[in-house]
Protein backbone atom coordinates (compact mmCIF):
# COMPACT_ATOMS: atom_id res chain seq x y z
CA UNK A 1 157.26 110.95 142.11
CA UNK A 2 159.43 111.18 145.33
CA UNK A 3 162.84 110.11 145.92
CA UNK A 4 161.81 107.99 148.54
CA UNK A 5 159.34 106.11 145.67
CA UNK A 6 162.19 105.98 143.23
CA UNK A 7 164.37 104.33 145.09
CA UNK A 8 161.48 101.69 145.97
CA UNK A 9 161.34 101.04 142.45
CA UNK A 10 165.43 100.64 142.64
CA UNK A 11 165.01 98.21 145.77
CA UNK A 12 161.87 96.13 143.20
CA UNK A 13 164.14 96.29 140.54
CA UNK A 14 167.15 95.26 141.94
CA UNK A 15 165.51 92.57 144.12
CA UNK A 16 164.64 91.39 140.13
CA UNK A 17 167.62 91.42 139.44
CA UNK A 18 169.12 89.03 142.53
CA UNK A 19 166.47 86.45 141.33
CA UNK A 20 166.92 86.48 137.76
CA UNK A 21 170.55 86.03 138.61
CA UNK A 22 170.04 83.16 141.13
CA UNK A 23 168.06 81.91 138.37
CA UNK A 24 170.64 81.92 135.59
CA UNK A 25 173.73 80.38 138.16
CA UNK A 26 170.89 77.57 138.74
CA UNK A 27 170.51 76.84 134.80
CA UNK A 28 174.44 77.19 134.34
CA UNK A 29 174.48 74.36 137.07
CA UNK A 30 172.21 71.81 135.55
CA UNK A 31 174.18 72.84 132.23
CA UNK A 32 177.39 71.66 134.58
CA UNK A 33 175.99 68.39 135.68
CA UNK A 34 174.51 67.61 132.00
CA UNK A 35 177.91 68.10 130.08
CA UNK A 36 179.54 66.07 132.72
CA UNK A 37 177.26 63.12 131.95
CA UNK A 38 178.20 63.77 128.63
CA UNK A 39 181.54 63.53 128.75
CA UNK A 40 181.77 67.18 127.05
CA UNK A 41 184.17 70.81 127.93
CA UNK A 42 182.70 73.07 130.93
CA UNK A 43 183.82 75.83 128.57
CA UNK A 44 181.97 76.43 125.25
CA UNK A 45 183.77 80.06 123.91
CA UNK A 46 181.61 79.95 120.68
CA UNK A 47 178.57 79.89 123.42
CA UNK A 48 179.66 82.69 125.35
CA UNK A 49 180.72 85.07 121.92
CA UNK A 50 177.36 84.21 120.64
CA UNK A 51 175.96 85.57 123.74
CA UNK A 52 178.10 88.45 124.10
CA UNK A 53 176.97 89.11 120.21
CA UNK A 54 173.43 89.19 121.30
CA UNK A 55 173.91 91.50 124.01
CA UNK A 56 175.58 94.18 122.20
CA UNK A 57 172.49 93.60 119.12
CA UNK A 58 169.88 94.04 122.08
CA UNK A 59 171.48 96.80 123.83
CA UNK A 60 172.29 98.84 120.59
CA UNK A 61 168.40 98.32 119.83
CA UNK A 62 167.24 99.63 123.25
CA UNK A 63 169.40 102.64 123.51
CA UNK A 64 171.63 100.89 126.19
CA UNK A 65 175.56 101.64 126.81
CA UNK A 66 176.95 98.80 124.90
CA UNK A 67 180.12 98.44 127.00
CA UNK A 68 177.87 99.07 130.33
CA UNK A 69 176.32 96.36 129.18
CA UNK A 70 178.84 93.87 127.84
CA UNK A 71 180.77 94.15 131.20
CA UNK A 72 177.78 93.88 133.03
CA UNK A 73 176.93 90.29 131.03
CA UNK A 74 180.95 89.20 131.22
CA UNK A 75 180.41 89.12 134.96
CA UNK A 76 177.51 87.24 135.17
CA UNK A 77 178.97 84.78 132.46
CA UNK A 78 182.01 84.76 134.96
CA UNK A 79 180.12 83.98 137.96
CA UNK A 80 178.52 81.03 136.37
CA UNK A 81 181.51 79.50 134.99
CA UNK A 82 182.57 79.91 138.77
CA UNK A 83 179.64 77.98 139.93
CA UNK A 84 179.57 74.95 137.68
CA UNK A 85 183.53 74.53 138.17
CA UNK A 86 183.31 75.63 142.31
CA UNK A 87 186.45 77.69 143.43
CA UNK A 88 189.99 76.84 141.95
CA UNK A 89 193.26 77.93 143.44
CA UNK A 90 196.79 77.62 141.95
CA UNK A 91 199.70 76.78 144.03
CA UNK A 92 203.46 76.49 143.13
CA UNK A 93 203.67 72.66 142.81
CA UNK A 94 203.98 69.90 142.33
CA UNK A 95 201.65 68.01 145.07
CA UNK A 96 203.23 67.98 148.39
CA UNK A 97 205.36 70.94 148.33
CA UNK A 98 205.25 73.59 151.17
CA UNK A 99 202.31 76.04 148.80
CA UNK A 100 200.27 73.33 148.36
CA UNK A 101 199.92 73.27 152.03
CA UNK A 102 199.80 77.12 152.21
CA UNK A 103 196.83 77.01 150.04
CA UNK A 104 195.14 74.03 151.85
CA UNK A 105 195.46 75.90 155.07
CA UNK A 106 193.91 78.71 153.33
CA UNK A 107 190.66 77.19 151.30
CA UNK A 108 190.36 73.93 152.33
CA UNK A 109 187.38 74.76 154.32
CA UNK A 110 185.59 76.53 151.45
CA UNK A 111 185.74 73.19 149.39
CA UNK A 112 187.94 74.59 147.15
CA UNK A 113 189.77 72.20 144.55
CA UNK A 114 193.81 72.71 144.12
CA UNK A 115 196.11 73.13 140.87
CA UNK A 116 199.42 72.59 140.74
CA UNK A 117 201.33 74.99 138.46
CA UNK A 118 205.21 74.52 137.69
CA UNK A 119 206.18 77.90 138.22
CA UNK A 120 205.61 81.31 139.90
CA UNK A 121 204.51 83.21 137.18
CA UNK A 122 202.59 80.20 135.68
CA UNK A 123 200.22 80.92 138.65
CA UNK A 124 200.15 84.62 138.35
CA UNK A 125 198.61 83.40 134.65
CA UNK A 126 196.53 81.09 135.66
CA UNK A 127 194.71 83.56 137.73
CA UNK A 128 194.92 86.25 134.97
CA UNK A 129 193.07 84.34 132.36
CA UNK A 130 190.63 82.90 134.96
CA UNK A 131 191.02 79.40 134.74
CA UNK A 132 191.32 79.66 138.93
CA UNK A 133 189.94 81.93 141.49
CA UNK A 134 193.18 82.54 143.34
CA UNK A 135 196.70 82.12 143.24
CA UNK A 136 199.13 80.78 146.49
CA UNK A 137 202.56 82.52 145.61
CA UNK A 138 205.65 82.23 148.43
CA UNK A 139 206.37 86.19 149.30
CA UNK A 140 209.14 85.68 152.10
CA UNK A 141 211.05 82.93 154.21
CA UNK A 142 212.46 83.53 156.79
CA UNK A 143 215.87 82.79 156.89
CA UNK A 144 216.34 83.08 153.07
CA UNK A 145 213.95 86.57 152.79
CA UNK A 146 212.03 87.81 150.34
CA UNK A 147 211.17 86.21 146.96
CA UNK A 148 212.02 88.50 144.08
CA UNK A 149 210.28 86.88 141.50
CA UNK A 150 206.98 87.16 143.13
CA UNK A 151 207.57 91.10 143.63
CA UNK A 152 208.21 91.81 140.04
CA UNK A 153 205.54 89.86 138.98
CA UNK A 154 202.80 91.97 141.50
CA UNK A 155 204.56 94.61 139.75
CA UNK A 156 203.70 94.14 136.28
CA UNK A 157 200.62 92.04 136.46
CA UNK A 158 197.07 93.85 137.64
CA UNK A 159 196.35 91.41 140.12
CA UNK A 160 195.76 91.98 144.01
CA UNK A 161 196.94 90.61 146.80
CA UNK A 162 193.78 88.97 148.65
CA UNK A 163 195.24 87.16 151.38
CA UNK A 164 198.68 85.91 153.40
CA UNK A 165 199.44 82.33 154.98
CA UNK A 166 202.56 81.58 157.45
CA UNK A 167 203.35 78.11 156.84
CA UNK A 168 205.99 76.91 159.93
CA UNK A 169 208.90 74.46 157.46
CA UNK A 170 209.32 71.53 159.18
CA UNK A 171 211.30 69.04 157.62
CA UNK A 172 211.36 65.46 157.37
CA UNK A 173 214.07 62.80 156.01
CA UNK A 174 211.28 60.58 153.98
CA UNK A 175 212.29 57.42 152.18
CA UNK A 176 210.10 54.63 150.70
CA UNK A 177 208.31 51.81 152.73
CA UNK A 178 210.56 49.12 154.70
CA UNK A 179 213.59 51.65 154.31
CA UNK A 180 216.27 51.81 157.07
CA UNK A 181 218.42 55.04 157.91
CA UNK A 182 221.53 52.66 157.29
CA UNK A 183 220.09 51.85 153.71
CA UNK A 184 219.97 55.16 152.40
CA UNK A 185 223.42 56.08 150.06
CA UNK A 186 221.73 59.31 148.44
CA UNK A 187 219.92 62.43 149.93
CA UNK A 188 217.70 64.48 147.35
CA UNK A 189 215.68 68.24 147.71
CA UNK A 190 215.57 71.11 146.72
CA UNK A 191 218.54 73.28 147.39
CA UNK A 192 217.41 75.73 149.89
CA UNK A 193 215.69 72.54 152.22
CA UNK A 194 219.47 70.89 151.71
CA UNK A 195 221.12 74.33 152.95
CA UNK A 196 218.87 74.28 155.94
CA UNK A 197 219.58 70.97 157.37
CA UNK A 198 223.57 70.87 156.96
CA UNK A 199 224.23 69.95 160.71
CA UNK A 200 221.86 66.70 160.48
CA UNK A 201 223.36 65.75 157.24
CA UNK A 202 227.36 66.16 158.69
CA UNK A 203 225.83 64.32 161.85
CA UNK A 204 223.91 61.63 160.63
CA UNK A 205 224.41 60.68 157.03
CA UNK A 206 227.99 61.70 157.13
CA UNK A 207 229.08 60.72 153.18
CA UNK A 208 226.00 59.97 151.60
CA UNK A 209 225.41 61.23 148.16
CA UNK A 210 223.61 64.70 148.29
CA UNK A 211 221.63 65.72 145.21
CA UNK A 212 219.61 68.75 144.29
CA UNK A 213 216.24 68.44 142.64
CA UNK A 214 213.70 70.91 141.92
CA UNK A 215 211.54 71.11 144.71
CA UNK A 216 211.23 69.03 148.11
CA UNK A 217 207.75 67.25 146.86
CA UNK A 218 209.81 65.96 143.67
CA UNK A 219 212.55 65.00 145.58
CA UNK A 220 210.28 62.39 147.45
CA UNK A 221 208.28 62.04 144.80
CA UNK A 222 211.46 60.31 143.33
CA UNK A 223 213.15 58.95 146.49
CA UNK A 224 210.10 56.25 147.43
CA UNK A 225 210.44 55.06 143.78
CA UNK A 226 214.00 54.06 144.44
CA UNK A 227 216.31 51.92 146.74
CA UNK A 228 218.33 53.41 148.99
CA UNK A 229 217.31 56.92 148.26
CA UNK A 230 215.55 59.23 151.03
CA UNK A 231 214.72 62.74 150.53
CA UNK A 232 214.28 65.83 152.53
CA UNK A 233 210.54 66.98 152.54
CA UNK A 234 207.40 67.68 154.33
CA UNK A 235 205.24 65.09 155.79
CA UNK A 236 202.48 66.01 153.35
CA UNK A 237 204.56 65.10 150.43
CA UNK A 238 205.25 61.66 152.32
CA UNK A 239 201.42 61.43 152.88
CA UNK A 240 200.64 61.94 149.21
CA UNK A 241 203.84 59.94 147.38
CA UNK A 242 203.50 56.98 149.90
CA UNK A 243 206.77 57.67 151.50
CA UNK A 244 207.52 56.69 155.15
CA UNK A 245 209.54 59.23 157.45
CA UNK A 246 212.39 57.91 158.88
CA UNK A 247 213.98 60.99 160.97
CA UNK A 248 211.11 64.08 161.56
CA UNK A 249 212.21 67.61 162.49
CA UNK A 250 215.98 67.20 160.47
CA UNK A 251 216.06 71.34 160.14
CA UNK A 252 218.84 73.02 161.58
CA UNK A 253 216.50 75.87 162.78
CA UNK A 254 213.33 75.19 164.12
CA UNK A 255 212.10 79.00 163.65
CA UNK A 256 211.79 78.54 159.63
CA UNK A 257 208.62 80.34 158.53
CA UNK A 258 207.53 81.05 154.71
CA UNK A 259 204.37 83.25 154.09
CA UNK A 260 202.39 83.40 151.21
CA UNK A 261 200.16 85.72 149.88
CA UNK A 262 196.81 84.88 148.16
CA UNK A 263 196.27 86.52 144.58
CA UNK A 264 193.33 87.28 142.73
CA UNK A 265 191.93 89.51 140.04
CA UNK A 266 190.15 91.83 142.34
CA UNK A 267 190.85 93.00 145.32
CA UNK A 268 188.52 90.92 147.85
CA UNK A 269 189.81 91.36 151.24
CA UNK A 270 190.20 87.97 152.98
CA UNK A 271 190.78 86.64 156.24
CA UNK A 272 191.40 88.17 159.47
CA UNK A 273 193.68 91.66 160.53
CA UNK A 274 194.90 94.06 158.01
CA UNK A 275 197.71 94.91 156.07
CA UNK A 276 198.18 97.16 153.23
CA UNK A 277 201.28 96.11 150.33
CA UNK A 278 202.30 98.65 147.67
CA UNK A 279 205.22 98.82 145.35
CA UNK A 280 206.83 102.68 144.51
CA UNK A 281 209.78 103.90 142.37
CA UNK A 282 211.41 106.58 143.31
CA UNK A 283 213.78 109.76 141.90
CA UNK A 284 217.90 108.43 142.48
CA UNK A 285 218.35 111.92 144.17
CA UNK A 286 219.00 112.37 148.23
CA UNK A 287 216.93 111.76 150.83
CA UNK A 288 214.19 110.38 148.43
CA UNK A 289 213.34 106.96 150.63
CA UNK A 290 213.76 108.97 153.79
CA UNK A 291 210.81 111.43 151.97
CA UNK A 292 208.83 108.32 150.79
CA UNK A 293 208.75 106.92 154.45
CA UNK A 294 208.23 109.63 156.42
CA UNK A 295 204.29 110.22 156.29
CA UNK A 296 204.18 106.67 157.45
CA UNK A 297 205.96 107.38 160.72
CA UNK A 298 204.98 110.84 161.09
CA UNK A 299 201.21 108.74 161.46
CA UNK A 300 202.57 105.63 163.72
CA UNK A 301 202.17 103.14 161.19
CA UNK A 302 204.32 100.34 161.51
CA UNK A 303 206.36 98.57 158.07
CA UNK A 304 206.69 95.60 158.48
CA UNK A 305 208.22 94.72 155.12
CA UNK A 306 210.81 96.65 153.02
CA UNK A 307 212.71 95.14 149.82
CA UNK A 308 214.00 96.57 147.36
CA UNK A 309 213.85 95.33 143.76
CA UNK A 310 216.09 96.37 140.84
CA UNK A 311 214.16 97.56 137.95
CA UNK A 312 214.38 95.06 134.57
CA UNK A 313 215.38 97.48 132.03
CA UNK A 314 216.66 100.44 133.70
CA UNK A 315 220.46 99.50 135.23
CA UNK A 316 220.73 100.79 139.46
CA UNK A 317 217.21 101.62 138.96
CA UNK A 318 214.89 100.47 141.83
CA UNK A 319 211.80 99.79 143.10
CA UNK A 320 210.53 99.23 146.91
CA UNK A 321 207.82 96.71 148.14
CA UNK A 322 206.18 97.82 151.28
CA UNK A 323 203.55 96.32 154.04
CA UNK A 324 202.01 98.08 156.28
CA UNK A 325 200.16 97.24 159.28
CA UNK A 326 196.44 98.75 158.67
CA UNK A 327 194.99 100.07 155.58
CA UNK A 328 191.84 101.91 154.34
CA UNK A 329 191.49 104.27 157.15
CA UNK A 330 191.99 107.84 157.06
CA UNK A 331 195.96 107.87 158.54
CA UNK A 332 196.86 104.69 155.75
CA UNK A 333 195.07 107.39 153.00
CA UNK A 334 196.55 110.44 154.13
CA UNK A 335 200.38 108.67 153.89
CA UNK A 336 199.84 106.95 150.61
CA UNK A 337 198.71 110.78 149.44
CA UNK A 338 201.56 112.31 150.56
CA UNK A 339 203.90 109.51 149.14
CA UNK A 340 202.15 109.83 145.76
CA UNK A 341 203.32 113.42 146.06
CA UNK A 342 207.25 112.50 146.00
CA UNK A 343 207.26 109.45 144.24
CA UNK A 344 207.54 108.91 140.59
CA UNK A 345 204.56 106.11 140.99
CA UNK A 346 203.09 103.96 143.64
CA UNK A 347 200.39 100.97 143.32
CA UNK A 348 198.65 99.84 146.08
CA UNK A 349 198.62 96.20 145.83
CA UNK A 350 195.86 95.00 148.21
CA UNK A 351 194.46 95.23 151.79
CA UNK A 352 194.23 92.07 153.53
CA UNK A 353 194.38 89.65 156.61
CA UNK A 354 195.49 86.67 157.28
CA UNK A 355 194.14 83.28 156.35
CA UNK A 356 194.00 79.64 158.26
């Protein structure tokens, strides 16, 4: 038989394949709808082990690679339980706050339903464990810079970056209904949107109360629930708590960006542009960084990002987080190659463009 009439058979075979598998994410489906009429779990883990168990007893009987094949089923379990539930992104909550509207700007259009986790790296493990798709994590503001927590986190998790969002900040005094600006005795928000609108506070609401709460969306979460008490926010938090805004645009600067980046368990490149992010540690001995950056410039490639991040651990130990305009053609390959060679390890985090 010729190659050319073995890989017909491939083309046959895998065009099987692509219906049996349309076939099975139908069934899941109706399996989705029924349970929901039930009232009963999406997720059935004693279902999925008892198919996993079956697998490995079939492939063990037909001479198969057991762990070929057990991946090969995990996947197709996984893209099931991604059809029944649709696609699930994580934000830093609660409702209302600045990532929610990141990740709206990002998915909304794909139909995409939205969870609010309580913390940073409660995302990164909601996406590690798969109850959501993605993850919408701040990176860097800018006028407070980068966001450390999010950088050690790419570092020691094996997720990818996907994606970015620039969100512009733009904040609002919010209040609940019927509310006057001579009413209010108490400003809340979060501590960073309080630092950022000094000059309206000294100008307007000279010796009102000013309190600190954790985020913006709680702060007017809790300031339309009580009299006299406005906080700073966004207008989506208003939208979504009921709040009215009294006084819009109360920042001091109206340049106040914060980008996100979208995070995933594999590395599916989304939205438009490219950019490359990597994290590398390097030897404490001169001229190291100097080394470590060179075979970018030597190529033209422009950084646009460098932060440095200490090392949990190891005291005056550090590592760098890098983007890079481009990525995945030959000059991007060549650099990271000749970084590898003087660094004591480097992991490429993603390539990616920008969403919304």
């Amino acid at each position: 038989m010729s190659l050319e009439e073995l890989r017909r058979l491939v083309d046959e075979v895998d065009g099987e394949i692509l219906r049996l598998l349309r076939r099975r994410v139908e069934l899941a489906r109706s399996i989705a709808e029924l349970k929901r009429r039930l009232n009963m779990p999406l997720v059935d883990p004693a279902r999925e082990a008892a198919i996993l168990a079956r697998v490995e007893e079939w492939s063990r009987g037909h001479g198969l690679d057991v762990e070929l094949a057990l991946t090969a089923f995990k996947a197709v379990i996984g893209l099931c339980k991604r059809a029944q539930r649709g696609l699930e992104v994580a934000f830093l909550g609660p409702r209302g706050s600045f990532s929610e509207e990141a990740a709206l700007k990002a998915f909304l259009s794909e139909g995409a339903t939205f969870k609010p986790v309580s913390t940073i790296r409660g995302v990164f493990e909601v996406v590690e464990r798969g109850a959501a798709d993605y993850g919408v994590v701040p990176i860097e503001n800018s006028l407070e810079g980068s966001v450390g927590e999010t950088i050690d986190l790419l570092a020691e998790t094996e997720l990818k970056v996907c994606g970015e969002v620039e969100v512009r900040v733009s904040l609002s005094l919010i209040a609940g209904p019927g509310t006057r600006l001579e009413d209010v005795h108490t400003v809340l928000s979060h501590p960073h949107a309080l630092g950022q609108c000094r000059s309206f506070l000294r100008a307007v609401l000279r010796g009102v109360k000013v309190r600190a709460c954790s985020s913006t969306a709680e702060a007017v979460r809790r300031a339309v629930r009580s009299r006299g008490v406005a906080a700073i926010g966004s207008r989506l938090a208003a939208a979504m708590y009921g709040g009215e805004v009294l006084v819009e645009g109360v920042e001091d600067l109206k340049d106040n960006y914060t980008r996100f980046l979208v995070i995933g368990r594999e590395g599916v490149e989304r939205g438009v542009g490219r950019k490359t992010s990597l994290i590398f540690r390097l030897p404490n001995t001169p001229g190291s960084l100097h080394r470590a950056l060179s075979p970018f410039a030597a190529r033209g490639i422009n950084l646009t990002c460098i932060t440095s991040r200490p090392i949990r651990g190891r005291p005056w130990e550090y590592m760098f987080y890098v983007e890079l305009e481009g990525g995945g053609d030959g000059r991007c390959e060549e650099a990271l190659r000749e970084l590898e060679g003087v660094a004591l390890q480097v992991k490429v985090l993603g390539s990616y463009g920008r969403l919304g």
